[in-house]
PDB file of N, CA and C in Angstrom:
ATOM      1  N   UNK A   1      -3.571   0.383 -69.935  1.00  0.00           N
ATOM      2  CA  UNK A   1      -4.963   0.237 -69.566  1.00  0.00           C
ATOM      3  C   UNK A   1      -5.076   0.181 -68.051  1.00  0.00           C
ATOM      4  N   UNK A   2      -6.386   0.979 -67.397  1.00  0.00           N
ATOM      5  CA  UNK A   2      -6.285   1.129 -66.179  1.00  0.00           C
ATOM      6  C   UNK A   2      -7.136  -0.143 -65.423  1.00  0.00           C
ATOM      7  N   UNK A   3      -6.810  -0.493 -64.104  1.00  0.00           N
ATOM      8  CA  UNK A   3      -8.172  -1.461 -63.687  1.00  0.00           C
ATOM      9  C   UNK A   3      -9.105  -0.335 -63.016  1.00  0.00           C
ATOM     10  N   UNK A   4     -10.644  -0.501 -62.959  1.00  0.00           N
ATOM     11  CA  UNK A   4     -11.522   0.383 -62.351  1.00  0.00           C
ATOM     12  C   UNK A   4     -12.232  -0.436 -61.577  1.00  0.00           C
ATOM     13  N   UNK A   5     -12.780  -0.121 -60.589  1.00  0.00           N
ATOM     14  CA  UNK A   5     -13.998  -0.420 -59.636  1.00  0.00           C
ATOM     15  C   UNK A   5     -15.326   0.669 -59.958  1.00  0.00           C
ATOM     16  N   UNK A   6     -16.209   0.029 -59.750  1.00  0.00           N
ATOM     17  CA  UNK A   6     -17.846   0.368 -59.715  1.00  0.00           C
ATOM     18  C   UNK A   6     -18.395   0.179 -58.631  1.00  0.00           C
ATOM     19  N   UNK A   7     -18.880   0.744 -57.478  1.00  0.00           N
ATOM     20  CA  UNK A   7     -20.106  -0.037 -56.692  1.00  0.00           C
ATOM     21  C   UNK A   7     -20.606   1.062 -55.195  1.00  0.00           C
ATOM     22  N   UNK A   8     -20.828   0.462 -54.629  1.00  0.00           N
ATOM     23  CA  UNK A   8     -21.052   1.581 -53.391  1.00  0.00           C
ATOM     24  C   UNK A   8     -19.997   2.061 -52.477  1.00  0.00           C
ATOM     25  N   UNK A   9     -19.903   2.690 -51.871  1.00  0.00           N
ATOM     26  CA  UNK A   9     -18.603   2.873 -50.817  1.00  0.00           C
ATOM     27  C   UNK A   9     -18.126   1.803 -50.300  1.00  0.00           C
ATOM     28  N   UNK A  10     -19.216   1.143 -49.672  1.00  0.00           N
ATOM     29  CA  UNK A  10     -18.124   0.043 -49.013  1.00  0.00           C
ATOM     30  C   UNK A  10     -17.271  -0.703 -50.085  1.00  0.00           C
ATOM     31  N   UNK A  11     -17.736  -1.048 -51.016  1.00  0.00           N
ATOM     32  CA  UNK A  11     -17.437  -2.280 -52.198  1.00  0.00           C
ATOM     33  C   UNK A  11     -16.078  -1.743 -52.717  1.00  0.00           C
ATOM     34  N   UNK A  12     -16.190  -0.069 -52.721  1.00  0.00           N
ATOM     35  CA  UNK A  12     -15.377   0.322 -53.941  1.00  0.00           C
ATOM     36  C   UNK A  12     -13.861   0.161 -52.668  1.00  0.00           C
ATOM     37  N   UNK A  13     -14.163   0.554 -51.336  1.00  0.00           N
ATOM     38  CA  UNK A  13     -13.431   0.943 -50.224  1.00  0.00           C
ATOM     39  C   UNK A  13     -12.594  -0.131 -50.458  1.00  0.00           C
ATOM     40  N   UNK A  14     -12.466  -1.187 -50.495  1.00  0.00           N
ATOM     41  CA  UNK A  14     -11.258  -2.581 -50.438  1.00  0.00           C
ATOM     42  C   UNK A  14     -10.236  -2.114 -51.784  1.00  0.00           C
ATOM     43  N   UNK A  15     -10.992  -2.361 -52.808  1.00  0.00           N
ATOM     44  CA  UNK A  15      -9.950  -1.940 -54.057  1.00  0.00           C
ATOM     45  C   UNK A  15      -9.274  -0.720 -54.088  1.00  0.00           C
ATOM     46  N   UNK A  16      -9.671  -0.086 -53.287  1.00  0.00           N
ATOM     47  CA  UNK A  16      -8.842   2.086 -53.007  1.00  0.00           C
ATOM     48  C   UNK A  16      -7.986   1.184 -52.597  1.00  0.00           C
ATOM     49  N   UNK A  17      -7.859   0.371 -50.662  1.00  0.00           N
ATOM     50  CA  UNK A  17      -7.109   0.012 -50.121  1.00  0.00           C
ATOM     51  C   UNK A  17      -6.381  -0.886 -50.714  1.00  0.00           C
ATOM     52  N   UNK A  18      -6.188  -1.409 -51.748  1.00  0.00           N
ATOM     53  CA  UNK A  18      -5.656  -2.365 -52.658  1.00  0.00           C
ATOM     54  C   UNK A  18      -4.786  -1.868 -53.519  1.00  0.00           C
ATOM     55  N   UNK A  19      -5.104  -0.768 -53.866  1.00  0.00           N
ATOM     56  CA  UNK A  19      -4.636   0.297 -54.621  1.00  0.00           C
ATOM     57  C   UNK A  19      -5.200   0.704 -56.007  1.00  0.00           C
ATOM     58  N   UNK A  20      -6.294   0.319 -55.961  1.00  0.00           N
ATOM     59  CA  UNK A  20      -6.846   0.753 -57.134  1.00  0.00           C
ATOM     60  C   UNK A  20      -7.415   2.317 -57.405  1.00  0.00           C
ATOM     61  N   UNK A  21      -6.830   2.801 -58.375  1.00  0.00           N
ATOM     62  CA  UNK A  21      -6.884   4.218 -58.990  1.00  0.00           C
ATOM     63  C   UNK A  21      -8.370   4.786 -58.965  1.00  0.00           C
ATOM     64  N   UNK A  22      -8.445   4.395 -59.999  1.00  0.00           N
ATOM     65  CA  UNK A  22      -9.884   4.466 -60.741  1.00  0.00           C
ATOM     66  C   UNK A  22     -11.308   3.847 -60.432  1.00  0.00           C
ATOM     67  N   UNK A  23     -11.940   4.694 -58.692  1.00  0.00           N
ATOM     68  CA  UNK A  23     -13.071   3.787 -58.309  1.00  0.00           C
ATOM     69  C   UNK A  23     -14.176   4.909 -58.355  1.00  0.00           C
ATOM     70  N   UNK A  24     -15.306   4.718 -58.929  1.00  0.00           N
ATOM     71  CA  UNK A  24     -16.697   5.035 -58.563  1.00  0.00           C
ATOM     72  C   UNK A  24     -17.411   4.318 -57.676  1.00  0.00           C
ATOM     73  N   UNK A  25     -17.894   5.695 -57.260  1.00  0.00           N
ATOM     74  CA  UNK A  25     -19.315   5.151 -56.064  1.00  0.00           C
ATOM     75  C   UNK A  25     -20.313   5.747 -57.039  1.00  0.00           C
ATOM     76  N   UNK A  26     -21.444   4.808 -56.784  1.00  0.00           N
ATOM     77  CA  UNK A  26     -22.495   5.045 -57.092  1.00  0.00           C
ATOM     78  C   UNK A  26     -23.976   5.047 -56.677  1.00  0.00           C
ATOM     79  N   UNK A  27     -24.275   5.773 -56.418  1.00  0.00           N
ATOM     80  CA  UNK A  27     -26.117   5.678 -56.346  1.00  0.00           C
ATOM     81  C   UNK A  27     -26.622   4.453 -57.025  1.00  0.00           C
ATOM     82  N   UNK A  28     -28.202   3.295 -56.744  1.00  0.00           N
ATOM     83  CA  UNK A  28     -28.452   2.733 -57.649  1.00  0.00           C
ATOM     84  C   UNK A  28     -29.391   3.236 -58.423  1.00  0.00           C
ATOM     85  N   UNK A  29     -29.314   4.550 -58.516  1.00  0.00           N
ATOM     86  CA  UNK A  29     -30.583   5.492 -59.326  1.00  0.00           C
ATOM     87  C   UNK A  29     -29.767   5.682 -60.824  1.00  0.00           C
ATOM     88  N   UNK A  30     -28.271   5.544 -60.543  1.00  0.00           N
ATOM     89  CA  UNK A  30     -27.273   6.099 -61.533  1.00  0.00           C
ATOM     90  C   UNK A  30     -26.567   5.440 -62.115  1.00  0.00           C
ATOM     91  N   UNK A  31     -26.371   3.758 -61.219  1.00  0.00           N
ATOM     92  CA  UNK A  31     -25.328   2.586 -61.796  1.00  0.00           C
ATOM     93  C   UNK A  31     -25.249   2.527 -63.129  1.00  0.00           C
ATOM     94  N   UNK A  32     -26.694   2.127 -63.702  1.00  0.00           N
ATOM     95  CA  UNK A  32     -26.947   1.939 -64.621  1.00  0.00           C
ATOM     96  C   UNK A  32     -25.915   2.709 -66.084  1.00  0.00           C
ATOM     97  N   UNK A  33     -26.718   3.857 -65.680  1.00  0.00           N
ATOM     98  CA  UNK A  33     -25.621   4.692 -66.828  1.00  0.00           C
ATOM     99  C   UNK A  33     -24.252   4.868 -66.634  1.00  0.00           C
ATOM    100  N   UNK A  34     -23.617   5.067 -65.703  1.00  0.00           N
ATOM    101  CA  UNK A  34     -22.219   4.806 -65.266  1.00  0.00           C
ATOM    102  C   UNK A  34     -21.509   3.883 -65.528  1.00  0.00           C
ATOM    103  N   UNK A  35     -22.397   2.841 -65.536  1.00  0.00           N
ATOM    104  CA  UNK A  35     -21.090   1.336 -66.015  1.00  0.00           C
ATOM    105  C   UNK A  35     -21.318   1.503 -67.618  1.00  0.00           C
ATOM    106  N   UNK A  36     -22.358   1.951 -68.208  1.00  0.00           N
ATOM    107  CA  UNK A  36     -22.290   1.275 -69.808  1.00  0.00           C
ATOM    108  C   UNK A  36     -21.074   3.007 -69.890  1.00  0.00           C
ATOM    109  N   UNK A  37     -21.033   4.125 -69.253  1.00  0.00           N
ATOM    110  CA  UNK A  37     -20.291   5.086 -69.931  1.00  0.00           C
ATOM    111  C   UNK A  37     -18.781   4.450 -69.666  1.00  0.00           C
ATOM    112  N   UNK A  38     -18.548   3.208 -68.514  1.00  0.00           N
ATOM    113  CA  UNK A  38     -17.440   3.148 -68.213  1.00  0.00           C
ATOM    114  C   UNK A  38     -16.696   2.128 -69.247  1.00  0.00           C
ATOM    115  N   UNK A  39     -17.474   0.954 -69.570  1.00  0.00           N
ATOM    116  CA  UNK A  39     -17.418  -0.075 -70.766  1.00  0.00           C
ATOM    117  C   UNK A  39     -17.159   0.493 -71.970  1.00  0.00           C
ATOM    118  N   UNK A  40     -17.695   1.739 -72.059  1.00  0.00           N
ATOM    119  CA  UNK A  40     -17.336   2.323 -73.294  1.00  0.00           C
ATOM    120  C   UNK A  40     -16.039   3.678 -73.463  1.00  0.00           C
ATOM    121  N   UNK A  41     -15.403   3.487 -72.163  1.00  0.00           N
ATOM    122  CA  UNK A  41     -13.970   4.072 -71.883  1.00  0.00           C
ATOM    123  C   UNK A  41     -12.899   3.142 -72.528  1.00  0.00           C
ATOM    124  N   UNK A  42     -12.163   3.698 -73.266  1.00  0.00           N
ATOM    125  CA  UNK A  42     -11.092   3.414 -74.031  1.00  0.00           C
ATOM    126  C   UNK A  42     -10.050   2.712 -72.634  1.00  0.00           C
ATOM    127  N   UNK A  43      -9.496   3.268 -71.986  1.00  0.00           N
ATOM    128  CA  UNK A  43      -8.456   3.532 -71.478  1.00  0.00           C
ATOM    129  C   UNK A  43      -8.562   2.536 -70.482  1.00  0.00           C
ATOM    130  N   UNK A  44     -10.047   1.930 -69.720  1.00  0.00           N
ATOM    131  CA  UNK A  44     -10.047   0.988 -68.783  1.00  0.00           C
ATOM    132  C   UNK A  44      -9.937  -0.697 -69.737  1.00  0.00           C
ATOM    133  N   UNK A  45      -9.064  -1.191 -68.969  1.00  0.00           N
ATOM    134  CA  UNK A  45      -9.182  -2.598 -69.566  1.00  0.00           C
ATOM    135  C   UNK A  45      -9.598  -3.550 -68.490  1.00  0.00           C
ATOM    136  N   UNK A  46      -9.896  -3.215 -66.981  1.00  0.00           N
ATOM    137  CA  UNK A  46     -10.636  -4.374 -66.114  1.00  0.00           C
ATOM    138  C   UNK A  46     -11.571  -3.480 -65.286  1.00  0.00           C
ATOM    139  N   UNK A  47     -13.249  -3.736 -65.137  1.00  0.00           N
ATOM    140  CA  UNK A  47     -13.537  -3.449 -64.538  1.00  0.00           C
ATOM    141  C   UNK A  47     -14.454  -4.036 -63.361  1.00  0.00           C
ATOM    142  N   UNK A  48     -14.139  -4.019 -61.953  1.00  0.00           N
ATOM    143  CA  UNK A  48     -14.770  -4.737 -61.332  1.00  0.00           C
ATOM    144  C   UNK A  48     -15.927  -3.936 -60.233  1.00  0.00           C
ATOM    145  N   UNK A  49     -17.016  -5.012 -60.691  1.00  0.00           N
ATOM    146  CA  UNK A  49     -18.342  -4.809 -60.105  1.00  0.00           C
ATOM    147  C   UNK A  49     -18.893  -5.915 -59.305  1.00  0.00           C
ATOM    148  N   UNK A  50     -19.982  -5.429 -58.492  1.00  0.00           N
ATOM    149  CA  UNK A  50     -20.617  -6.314 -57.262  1.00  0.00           C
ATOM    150  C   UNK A  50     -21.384  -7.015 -57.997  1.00  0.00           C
ATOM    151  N   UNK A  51     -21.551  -8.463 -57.485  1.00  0.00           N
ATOM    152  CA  UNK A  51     -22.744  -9.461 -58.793  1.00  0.00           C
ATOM    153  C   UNK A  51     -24.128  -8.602 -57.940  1.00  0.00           C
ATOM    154  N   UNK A  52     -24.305  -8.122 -56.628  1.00  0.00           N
ATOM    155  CA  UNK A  52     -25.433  -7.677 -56.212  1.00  0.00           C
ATOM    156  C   UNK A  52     -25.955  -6.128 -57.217  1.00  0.00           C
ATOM    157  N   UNK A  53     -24.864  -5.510 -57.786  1.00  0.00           N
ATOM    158  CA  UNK A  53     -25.130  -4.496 -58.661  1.00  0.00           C
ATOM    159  C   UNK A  53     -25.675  -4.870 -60.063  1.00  0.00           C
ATOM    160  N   UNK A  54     -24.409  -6.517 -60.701  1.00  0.00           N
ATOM    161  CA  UNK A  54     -25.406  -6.612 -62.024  1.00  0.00           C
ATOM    162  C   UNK A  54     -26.509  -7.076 -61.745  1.00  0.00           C
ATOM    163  N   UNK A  55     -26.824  -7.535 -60.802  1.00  0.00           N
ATOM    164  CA  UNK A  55     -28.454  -8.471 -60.576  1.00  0.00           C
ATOM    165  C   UNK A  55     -29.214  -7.368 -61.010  1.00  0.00           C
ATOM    166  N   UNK A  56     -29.209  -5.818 -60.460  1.00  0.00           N
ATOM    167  CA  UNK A  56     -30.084  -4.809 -60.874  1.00  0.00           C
ATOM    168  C   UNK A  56     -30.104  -4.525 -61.835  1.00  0.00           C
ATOM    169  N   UNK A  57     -29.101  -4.754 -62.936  1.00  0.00           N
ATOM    170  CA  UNK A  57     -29.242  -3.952 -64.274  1.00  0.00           C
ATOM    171  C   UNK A  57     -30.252  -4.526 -65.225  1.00  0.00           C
ATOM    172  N   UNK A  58     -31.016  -3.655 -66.008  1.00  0.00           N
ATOM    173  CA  UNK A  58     -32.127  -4.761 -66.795  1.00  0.00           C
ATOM    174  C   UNK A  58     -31.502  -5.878 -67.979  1.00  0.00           C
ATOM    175  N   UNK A  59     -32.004  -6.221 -67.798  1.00  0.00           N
ATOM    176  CA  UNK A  59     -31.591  -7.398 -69.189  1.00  0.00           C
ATOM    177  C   UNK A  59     -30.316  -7.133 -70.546  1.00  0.00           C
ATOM    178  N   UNK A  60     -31.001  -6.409 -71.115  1.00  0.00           N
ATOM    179  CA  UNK A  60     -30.148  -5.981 -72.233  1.00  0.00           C
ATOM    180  C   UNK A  60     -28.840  -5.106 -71.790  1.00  0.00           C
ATOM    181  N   UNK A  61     -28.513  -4.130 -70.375  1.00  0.00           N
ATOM    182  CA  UNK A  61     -27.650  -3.754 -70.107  1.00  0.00           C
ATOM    183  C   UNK A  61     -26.652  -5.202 -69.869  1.00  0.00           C
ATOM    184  N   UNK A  62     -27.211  -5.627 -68.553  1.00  0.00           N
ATOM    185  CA  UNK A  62     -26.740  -7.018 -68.302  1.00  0.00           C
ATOM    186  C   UNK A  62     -26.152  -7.609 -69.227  1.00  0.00           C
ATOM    187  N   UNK A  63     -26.253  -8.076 -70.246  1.00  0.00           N
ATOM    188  CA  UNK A  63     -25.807  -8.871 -71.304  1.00  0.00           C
ATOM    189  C   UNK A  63     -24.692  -8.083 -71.919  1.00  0.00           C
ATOM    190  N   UNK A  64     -24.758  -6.789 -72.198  1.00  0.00           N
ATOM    191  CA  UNK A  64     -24.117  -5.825 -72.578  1.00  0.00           C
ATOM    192  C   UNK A  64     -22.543  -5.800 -71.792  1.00  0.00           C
ATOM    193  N   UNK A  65     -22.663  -5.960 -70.657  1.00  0.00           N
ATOM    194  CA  UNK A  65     -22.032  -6.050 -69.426  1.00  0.00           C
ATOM    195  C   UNK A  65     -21.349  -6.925 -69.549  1.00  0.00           C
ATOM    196  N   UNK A  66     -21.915  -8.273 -69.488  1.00  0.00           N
ATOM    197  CA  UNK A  66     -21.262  -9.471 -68.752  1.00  0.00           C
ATOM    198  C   UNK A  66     -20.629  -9.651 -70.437  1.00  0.00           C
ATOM    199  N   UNK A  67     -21.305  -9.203 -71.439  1.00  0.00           N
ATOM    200  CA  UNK A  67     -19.898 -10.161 -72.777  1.00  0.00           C
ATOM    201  C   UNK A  67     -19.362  -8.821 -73.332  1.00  0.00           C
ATOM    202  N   UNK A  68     -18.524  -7.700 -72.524  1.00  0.00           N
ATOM    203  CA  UNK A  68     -17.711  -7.039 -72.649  1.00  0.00           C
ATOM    204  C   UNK A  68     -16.742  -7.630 -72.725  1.00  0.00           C
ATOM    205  N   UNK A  69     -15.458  -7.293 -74.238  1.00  0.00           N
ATOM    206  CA  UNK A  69     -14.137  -8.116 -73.730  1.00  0.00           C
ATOM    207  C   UNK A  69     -13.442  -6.721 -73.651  1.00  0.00           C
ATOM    208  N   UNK A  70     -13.376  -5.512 -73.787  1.00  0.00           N
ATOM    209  CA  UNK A  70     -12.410  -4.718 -73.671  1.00  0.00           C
ATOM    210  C   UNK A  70     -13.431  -3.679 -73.055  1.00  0.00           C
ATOM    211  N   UNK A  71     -13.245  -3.073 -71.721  1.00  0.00           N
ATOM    212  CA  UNK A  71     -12.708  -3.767 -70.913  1.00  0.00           C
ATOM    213  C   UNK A  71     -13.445  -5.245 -70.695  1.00  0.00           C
ATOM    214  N   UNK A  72     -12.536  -6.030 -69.833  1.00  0.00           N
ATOM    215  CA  UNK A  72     -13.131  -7.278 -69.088  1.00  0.00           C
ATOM    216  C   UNK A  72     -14.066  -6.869 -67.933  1.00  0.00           C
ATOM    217  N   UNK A  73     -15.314  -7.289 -67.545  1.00  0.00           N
ATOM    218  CA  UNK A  73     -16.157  -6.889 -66.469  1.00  0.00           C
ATOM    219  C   UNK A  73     -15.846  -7.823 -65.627  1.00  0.00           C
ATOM    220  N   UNK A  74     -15.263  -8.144 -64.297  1.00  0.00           N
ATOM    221  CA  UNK A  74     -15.188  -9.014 -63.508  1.00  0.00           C
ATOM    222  C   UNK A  74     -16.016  -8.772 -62.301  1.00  0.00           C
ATOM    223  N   UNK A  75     -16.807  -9.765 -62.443  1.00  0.00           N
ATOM    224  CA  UNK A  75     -18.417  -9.738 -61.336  1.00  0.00           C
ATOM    225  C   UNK A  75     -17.460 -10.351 -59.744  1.00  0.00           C
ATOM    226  N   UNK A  76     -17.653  -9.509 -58.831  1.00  0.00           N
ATOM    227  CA  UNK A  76     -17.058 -10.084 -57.958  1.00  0.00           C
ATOM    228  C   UNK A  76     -18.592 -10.390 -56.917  1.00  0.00           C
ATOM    229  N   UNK A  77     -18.292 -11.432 -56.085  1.00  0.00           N
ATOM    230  CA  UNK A  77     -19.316 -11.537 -54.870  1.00  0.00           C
ATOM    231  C   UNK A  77     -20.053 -12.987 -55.378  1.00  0.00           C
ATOM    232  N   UNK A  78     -21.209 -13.225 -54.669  1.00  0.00           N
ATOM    233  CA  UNK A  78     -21.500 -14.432 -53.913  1.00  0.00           C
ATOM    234  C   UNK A  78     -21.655 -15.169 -55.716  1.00  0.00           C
ATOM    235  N   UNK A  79     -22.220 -14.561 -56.494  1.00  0.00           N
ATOM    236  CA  UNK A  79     -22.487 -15.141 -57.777  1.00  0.00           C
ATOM    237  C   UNK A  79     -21.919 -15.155 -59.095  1.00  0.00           C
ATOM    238  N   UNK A  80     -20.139 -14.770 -58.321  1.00  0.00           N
ATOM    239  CA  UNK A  80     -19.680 -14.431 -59.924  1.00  0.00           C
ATOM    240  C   UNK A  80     -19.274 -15.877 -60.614  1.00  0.00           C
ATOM    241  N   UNK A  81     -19.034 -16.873 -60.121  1.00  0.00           N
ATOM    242  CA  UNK A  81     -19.261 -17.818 -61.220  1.00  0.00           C
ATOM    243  C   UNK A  81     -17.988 -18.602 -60.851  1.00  0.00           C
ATOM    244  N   UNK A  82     -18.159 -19.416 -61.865  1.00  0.00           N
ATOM    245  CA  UNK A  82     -16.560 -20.553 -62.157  1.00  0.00           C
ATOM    246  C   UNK A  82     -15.392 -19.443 -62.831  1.00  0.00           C
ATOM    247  N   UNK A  83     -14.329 -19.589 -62.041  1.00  0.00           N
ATOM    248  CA  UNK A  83     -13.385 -19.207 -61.819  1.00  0.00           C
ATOM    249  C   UNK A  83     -12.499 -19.515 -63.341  1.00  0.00           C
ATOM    250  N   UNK A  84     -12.317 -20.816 -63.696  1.00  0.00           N
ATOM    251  CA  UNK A  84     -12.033 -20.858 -64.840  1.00  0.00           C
ATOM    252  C   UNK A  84     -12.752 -20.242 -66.271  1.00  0.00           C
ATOM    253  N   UNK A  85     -13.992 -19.742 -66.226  1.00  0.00           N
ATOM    254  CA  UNK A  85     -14.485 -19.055 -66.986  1.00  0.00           C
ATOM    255  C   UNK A  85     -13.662 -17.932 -66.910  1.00  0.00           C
ATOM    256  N   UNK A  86     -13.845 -17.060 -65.495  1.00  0.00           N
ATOM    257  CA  UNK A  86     -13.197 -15.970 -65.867  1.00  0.00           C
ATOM    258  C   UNK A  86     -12.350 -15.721 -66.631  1.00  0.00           C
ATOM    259  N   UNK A  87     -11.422 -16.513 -65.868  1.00  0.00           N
ATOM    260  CA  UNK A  87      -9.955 -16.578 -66.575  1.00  0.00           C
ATOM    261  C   UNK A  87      -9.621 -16.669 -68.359  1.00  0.00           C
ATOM    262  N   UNK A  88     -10.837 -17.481 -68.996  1.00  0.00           N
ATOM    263  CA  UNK A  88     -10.738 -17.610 -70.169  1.00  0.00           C
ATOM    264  C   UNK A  88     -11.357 -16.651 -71.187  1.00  0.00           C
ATOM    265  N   UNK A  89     -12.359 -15.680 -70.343  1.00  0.00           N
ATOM    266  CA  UNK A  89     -12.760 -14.798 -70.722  1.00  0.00           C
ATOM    267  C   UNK A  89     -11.781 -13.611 -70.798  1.00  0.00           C
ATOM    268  N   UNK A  90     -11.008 -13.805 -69.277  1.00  0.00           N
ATOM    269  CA  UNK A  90     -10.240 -12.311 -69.701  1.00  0.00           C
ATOM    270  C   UNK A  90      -9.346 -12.253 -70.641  1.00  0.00           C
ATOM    271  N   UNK A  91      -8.626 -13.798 -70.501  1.00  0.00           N
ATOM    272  CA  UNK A  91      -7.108 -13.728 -71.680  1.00  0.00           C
ATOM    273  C   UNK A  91      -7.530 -14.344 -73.287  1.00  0.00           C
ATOM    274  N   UNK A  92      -8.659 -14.766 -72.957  1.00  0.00           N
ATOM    275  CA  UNK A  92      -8.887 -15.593 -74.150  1.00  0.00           C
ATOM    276  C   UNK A  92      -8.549 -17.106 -74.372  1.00  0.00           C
ATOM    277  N   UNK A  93      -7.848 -17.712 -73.513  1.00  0.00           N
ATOM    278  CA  UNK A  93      -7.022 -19.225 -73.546  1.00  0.00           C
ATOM    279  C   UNK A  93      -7.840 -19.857 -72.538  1.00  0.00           C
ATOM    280  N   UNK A  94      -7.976 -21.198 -72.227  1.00  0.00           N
ATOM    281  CA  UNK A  94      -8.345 -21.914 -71.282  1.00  0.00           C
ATOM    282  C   UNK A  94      -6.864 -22.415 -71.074  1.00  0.00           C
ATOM    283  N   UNK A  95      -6.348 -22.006 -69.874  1.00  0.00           N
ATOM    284  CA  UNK A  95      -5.494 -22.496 -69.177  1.00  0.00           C
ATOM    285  C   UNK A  95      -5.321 -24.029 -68.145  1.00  0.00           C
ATOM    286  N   UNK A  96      -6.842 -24.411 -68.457  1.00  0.00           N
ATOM    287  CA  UNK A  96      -6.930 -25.491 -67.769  1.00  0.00           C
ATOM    288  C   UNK A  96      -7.049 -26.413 -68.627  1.00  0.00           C
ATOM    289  N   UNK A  97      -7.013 -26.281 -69.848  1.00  0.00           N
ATOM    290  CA  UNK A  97      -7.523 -27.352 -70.739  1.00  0.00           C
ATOM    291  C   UNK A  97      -6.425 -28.152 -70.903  1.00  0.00           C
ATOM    292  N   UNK A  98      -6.368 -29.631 -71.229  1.00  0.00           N
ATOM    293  CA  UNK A  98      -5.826 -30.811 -71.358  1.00  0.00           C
ATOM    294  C   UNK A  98      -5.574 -30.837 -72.772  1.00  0.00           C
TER     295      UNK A  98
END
């Protein structure tokens, strides 16, 4: 399974330099349809997006989005959340739990 990036040039530009394979740029005329065709790619199992990109998506994409488990959507930027969520979302375990 591949990791992918979603977002505008600059956003996608760090993860190229990171080494990530598999990045789209996108228009926000086009996001929309691009991430649900990418969620519904077999072959990606992480994909990371700007929380300033899901803020735009309407509702029902959004939701669509954020409780993807295959791939995992990882919201990066000012609003992606508690950290231990992620984590339990992507593997399934709470690693922090007592």
């Amino acid at each position: 399974m591949d990791v992918a990036v979603l977002g505008n040039e600059s956003f996608v530009m760090g993860f190229k330099l990171g080494g990530v394979k598999r990045s789209y740029i996108e228009k926000p005329e086009s996001y929309e349809d691009k991430i649900l065709e990418l969620i519904a790619d077999p072959s990606i199992g992480v994909l990371a997006v700007s929380s300033e990109d899901v803020d735009r998506l309407n509702p029902g994409t959004r939701r669509k989005v954020l409780s993807s488990i295959a791939p995992v959507v990882v919201v990066v930027g000012k609003t992606e959340g508690d950290l231990r969520e992620k984590v339990k979302r992507a593997i399934g375990v709470d690693l922090y739990k007592t």
